[in-house]
Protein backbone atom coordinates (compact mmCIF):
# COMPACT_ATOMS: atom_id res chain seq x y z
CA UNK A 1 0.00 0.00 0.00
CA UNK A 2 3.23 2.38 0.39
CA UNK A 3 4.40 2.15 -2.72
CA UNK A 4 1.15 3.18 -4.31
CA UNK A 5 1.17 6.08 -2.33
CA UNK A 6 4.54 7.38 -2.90
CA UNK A 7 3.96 6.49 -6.64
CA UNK A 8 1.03 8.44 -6.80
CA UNK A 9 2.80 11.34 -5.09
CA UNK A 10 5.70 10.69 -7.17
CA UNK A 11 3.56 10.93 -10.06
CA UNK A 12 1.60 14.33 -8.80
CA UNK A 13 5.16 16.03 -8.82
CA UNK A 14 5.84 14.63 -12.13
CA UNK A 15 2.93 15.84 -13.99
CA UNK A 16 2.59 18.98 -12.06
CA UNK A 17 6.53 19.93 -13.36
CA UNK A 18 5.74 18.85 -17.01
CA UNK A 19 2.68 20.78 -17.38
CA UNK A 20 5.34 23.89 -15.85
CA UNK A 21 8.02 23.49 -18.61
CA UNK A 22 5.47 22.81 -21.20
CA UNK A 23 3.79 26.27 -19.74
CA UNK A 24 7.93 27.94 -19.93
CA UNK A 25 8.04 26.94 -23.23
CA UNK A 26 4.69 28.06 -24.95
CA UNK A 27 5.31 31.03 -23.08
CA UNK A 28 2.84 33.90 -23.90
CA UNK A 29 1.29 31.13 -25.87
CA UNK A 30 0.35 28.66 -23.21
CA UNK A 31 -3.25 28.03 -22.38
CA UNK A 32 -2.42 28.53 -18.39
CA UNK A 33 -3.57 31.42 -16.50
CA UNK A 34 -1.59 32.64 -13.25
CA UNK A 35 -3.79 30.67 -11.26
CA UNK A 36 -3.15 27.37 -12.35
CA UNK A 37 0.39 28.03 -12.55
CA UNK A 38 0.18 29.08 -9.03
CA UNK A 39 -2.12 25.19 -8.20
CA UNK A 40 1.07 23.31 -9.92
CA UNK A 41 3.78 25.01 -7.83
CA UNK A 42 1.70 25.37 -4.52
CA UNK A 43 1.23 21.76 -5.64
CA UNK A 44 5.09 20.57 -5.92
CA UNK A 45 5.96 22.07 -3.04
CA UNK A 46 3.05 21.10 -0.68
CA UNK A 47 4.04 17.38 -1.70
CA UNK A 48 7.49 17.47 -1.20
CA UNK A 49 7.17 18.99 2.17
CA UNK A 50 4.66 16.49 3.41
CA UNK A 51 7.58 13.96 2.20
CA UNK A 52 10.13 15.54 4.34
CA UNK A 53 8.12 15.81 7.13
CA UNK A 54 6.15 12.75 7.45
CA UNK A 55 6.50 10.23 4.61
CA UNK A 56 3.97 8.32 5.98
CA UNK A 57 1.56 10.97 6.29
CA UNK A 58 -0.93 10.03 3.78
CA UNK A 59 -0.73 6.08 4.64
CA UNK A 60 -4.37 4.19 4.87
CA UNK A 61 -4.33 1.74 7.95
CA UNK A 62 -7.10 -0.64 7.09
CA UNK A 63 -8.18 -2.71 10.76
């Protein structure tokens, strides 16, 4: 059960970068608005400091 977890948050921070380079790139172009720009990096950082803090934070304990 772990390992789905921390792949799932593994994968949040993934996507949530990609969809920040691809925003980078396009530039003026890109279909993001400051908003969601703001989501993805409030995002990245709000999972990597539940990591550092409590890694099994977001564990399900199933009695």
């Amino acid at each position: 059960m772990t390992t789905s977890i921390q792949s799932l948050r593994s994968k949040t921070i993934r996507l949530a970068k990609l969809k920040l380079d691809e925003h980078r790139q396009l530039g003026l172009l890109s279909p993001l608005n400051i908003f969601e720009v703001a989501d993805l990096y409030d995002r990245i950082k709000n999972t990597q400091e539940k990591l550092e803090v409590d890694p099994h934070s977001m564990e399900l304990h199933l009695n």
